[in-house]
PDB file of N, CA and C in Angstrom:
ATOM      1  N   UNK A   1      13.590  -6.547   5.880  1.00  0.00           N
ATOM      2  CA  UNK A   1      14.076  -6.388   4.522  1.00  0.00           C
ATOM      3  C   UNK A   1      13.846  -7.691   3.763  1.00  0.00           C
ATOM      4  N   UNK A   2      13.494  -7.736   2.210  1.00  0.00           N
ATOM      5  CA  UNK A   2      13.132  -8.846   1.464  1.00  0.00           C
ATOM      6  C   UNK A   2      13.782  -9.622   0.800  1.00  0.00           C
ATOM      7  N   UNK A   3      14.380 -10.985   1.238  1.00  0.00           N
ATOM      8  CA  UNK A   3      15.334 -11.222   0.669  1.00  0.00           C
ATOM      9  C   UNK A   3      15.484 -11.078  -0.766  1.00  0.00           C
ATOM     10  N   UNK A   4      16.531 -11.016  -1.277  1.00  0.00           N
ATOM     11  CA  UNK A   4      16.508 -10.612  -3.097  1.00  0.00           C
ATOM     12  C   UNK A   4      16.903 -12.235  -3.779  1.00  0.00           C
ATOM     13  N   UNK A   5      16.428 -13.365  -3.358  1.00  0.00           N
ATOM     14  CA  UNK A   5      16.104 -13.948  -4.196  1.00  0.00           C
ATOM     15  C   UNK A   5      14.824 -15.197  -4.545  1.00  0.00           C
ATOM     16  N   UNK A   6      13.981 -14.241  -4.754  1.00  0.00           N
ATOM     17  CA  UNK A   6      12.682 -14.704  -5.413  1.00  0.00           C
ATOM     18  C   UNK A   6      11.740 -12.998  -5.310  1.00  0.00           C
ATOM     19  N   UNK A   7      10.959 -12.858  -6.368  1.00  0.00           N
ATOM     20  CA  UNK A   7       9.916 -11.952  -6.673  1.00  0.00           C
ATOM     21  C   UNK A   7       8.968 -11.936  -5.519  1.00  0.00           C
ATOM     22  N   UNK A   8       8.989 -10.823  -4.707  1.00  0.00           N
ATOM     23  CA  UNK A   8       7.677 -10.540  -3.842  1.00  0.00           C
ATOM     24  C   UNK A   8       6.728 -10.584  -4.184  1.00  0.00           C
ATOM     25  N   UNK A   9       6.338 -10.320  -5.538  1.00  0.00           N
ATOM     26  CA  UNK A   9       4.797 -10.838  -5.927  1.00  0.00           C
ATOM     27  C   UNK A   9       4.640 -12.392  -6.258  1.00  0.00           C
ATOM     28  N   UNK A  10       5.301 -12.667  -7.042  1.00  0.00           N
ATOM     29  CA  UNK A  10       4.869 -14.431  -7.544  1.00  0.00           C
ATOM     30  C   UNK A  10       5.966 -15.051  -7.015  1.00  0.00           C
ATOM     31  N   UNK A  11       6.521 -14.701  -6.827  1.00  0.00           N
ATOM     32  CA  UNK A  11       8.027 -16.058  -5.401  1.00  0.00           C
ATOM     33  C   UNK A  11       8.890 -16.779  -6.611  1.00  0.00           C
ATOM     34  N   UNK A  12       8.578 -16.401  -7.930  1.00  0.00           N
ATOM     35  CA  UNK A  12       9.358 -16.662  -8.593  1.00  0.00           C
ATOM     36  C   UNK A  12      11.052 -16.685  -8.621  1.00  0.00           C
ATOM     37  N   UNK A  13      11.450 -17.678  -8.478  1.00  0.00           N
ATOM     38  CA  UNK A  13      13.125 -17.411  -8.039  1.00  0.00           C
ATOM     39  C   UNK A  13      13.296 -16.956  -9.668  1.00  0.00           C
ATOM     40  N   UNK A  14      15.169 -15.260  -8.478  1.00  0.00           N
ATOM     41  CA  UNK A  14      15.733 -14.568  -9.283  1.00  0.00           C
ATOM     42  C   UNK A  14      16.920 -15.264  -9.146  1.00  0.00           C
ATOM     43  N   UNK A  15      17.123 -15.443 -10.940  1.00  0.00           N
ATOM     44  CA  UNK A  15      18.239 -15.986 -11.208  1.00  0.00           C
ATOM     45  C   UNK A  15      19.694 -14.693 -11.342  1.00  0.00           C
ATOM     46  N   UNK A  16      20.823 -15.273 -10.854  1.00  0.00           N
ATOM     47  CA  UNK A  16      21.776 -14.497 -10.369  1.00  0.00           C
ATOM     48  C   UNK A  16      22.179 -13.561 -11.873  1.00  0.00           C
ATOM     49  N   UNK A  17      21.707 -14.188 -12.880  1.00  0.00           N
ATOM     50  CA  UNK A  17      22.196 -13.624 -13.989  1.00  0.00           C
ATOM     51  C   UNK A  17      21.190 -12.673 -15.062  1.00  0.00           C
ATOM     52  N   UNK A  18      19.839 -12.479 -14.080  1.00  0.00           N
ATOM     53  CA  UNK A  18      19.078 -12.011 -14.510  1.00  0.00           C
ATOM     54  C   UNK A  18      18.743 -10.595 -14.118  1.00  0.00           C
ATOM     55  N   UNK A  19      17.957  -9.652 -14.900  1.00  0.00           N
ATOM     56  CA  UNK A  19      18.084  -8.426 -14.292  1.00  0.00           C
ATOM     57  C   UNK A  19      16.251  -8.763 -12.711  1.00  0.00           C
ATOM     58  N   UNK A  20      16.855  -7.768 -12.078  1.00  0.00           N
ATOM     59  CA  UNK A  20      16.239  -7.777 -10.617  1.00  0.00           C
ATOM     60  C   UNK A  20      14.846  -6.334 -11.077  1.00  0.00           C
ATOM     61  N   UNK A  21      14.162  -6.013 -10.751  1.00  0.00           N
ATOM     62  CA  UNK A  21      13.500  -5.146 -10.854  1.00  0.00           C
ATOM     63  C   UNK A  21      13.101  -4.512  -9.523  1.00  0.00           C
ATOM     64  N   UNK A  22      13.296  -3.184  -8.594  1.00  0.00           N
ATOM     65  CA  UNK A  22      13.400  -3.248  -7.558  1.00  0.00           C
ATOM     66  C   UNK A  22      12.175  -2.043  -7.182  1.00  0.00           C
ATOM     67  N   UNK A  23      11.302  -1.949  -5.966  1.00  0.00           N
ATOM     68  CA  UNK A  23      10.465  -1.170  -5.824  1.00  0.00           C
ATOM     69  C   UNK A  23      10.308  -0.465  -4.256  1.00  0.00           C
ATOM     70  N   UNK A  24      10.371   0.656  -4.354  1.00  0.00           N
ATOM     71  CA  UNK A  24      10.381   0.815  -3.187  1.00  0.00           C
ATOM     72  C   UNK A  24      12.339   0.737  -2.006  1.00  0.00           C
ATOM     73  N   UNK A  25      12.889   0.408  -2.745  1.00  0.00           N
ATOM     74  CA  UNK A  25      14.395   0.339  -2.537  1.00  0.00           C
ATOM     75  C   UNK A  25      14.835  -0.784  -2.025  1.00  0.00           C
ATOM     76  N   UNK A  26      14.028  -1.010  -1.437  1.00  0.00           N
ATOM     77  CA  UNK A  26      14.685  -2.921  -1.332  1.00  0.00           C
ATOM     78  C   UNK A  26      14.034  -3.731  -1.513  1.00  0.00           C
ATOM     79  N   UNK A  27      12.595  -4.358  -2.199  1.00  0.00           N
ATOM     80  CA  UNK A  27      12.134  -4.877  -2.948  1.00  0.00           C
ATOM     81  C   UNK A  27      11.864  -5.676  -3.738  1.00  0.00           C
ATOM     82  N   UNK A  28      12.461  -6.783  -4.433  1.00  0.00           N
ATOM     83  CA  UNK A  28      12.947  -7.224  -5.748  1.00  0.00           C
ATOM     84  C   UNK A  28      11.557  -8.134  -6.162  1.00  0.00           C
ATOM     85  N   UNK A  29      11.480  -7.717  -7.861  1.00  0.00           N
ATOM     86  CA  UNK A  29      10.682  -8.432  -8.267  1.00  0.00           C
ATOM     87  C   UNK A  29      11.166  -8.899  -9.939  1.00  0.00           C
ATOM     88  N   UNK A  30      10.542 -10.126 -10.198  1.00  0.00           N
ATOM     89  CA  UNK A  30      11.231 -10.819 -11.389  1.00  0.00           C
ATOM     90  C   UNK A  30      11.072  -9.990 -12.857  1.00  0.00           C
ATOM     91  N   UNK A  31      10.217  -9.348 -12.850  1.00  0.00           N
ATOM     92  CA  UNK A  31       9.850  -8.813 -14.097  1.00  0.00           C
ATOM     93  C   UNK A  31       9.297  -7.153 -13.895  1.00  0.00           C
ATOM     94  N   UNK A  32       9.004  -6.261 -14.766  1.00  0.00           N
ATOM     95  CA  UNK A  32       8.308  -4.974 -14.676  1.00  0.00           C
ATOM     96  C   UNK A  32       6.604  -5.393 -14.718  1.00  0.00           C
ATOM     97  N   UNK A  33       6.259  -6.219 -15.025  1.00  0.00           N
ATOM     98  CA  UNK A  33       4.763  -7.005 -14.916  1.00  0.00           C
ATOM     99  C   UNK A  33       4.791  -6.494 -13.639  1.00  0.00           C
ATOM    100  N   UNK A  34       5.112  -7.573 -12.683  1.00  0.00           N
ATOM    101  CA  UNK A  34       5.240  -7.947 -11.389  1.00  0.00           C
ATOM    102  C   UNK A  34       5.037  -6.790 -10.709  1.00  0.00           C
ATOM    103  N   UNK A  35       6.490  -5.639 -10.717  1.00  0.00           N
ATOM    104  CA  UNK A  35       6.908  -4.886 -10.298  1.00  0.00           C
ATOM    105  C   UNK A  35       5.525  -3.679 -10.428  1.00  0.00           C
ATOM    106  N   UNK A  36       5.097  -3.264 -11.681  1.00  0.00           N
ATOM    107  CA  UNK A  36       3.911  -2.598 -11.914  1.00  0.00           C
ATOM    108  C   UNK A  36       2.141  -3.212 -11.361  1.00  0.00           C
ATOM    109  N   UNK A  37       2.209  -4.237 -10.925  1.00  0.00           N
ATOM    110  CA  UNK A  37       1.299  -4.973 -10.279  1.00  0.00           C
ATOM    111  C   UNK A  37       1.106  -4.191  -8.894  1.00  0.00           C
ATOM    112  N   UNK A  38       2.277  -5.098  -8.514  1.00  0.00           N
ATOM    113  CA  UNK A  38       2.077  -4.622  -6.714  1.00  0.00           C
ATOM    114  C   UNK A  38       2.396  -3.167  -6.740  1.00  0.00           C
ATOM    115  N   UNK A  39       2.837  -2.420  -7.447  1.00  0.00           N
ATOM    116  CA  UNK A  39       2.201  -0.664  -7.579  1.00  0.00           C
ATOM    117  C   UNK A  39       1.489  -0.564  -7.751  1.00  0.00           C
ATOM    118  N   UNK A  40       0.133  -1.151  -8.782  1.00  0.00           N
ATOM    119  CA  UNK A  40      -1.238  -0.435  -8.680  1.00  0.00           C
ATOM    120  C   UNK A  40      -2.132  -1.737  -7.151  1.00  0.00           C
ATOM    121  N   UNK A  41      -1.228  -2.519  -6.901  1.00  0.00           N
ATOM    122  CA  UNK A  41      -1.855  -3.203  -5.578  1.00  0.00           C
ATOM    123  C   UNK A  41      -1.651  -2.034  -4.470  1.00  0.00           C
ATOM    124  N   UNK A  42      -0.610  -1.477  -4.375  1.00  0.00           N
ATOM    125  CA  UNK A  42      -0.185  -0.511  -3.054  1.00  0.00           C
ATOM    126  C   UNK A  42      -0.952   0.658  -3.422  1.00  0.00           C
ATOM    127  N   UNK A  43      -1.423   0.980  -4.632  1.00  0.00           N
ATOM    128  CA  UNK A  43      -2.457   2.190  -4.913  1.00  0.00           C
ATOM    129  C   UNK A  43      -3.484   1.978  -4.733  1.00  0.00           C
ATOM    130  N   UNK A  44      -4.456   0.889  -4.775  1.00  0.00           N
ATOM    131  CA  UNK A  44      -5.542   0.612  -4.246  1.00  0.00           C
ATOM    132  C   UNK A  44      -5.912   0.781  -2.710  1.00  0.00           C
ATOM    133  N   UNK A  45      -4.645  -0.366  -1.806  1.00  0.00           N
ATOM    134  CA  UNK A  45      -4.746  -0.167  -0.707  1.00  0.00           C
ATOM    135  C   UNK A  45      -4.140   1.082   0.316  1.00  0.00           C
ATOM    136  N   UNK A  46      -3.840   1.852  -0.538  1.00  0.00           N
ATOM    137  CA  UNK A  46      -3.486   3.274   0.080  1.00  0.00           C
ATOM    138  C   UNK A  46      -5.276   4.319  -0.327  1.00  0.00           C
ATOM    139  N   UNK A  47      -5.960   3.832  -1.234  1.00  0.00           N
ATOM    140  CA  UNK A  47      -6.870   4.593  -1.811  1.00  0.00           C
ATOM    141  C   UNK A  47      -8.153   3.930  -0.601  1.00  0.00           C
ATOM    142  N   UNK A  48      -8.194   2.728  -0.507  1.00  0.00           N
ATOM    143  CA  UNK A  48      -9.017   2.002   0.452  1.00  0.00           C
ATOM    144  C   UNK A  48      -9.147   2.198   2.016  1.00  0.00           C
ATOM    145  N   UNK A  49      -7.622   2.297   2.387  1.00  0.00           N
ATOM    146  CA  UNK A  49      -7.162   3.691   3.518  1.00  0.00           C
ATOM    147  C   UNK A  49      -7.545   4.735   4.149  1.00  0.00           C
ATOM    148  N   UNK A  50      -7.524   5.569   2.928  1.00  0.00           N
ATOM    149  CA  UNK A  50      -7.947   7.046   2.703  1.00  0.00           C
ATOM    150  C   UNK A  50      -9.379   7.248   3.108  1.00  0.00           C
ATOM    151  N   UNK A  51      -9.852   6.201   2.685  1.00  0.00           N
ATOM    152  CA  UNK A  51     -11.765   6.344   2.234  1.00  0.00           C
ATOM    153  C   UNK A  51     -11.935   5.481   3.796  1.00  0.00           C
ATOM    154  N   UNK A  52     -11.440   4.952   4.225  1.00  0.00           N
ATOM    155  CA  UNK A  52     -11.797   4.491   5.611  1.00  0.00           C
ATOM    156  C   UNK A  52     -11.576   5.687   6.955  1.00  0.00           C
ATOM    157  N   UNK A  53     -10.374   6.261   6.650  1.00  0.00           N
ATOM    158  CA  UNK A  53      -9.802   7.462   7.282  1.00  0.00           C
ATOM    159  C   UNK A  53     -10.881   8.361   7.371  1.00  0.00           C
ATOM    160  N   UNK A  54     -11.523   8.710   6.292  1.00  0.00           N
ATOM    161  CA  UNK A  54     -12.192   9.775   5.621  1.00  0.00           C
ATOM    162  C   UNK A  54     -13.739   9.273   6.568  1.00  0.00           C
ATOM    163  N   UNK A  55     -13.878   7.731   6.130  1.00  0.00           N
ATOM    164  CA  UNK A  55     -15.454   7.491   7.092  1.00  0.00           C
ATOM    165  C   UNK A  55     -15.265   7.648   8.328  1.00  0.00           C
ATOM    166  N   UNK A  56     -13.860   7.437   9.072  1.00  0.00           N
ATOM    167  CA  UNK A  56     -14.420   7.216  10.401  1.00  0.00           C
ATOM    168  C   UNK A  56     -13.937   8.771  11.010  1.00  0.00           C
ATOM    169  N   UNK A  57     -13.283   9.551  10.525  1.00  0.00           N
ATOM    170  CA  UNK A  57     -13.166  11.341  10.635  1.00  0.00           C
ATOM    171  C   UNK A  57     -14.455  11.747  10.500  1.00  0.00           C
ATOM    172  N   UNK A  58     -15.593  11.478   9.672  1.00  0.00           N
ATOM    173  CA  UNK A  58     -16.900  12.137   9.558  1.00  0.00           C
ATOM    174  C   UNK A  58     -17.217  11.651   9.961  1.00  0.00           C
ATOM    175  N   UNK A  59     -17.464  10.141  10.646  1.00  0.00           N
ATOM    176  CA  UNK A  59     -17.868   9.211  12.052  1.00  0.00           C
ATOM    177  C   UNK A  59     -18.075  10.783  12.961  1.00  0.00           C
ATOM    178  N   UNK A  60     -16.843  10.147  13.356  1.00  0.00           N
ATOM    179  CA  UNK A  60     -16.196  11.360  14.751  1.00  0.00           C
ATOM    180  C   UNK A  60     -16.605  12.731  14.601  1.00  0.00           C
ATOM    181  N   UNK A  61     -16.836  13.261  13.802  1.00  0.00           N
ATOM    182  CA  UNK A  61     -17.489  14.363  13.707  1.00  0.00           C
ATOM    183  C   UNK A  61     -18.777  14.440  14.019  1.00  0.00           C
ATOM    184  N   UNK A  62     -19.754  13.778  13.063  1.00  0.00           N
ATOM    185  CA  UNK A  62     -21.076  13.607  13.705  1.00  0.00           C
ATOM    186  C   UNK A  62     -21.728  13.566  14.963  1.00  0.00           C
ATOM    187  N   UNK A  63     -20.391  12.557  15.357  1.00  0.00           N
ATOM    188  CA  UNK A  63     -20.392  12.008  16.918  1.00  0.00           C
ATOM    189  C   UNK A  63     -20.314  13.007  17.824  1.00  0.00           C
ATOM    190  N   UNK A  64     -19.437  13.929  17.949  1.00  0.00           N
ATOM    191  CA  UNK A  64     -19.187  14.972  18.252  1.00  0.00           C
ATOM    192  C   UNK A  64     -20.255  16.039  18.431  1.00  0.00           C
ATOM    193  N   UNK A  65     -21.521  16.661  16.918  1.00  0.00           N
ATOM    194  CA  UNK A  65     -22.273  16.975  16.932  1.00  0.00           C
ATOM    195  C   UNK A  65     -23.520  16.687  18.034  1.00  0.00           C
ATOM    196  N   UNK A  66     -23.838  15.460  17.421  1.00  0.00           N
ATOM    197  CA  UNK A  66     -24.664  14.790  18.278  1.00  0.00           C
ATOM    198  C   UNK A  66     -24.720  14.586  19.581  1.00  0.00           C
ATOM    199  N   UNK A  67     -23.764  14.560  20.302  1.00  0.00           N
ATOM    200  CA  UNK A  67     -23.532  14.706  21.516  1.00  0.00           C
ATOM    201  C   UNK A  67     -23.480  16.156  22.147  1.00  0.00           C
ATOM    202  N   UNK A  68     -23.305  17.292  21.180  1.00  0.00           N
ATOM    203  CA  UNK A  68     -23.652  18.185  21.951  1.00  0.00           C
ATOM    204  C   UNK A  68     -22.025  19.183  22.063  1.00  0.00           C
ATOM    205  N   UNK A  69     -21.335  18.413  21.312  1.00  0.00           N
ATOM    206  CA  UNK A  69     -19.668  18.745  21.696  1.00  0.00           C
ATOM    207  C   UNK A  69     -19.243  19.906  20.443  1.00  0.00           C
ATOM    208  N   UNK A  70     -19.049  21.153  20.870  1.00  0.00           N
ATOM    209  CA  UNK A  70     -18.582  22.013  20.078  1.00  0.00           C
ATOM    210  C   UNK A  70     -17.229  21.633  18.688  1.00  0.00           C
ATOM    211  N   UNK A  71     -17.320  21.436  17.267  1.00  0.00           N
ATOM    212  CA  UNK A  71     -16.560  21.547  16.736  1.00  0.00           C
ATOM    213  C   UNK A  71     -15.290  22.545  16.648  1.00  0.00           C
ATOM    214  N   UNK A  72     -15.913  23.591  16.195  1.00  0.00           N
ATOM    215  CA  UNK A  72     -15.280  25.158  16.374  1.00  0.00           C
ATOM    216  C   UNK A  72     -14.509  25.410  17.632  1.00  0.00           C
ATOM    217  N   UNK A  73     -13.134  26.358  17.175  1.00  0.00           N
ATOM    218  CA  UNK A  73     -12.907  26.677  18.696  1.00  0.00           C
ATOM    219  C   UNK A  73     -13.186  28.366  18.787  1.00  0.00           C
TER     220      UNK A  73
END
């Protein structure tokens, strides 16, 4: 869990009297900047993921082919 005082994106210390911006439920970041940042950062690397998932599933498939190994059951 992250401690809640400084911004997970820029380490900016949160001042006790300031509002917290929180993502993900425990989280804290100094501003909605911040906070909307590392959301389209976690959308990239969930999208970068996907497309790796996706190459090495049609990897394995091919692989599969090529060798002679029935897809279908």
């Amino acid at each position: 869990m992250p401690a809640l005082d400084a911004c997970a994106l820029c380490a900016k210390r949160l001042a006790r009297d300031s509002d917290v911006f929180m993502y993900r439920g425990d989280t804290p970041f100094c501003s909605k900047e911040c906070r909307h940042e590392q959301l389209q950062l976690d959308a990239v690397s969930a999208r970068q993921a996907a497309r790796r998932l996706q190459r090495f599933s049609a990897g394995a498939e091919s692989g599969r082919a090529h060798h002679g190994v029935s897809v279908s059951s």
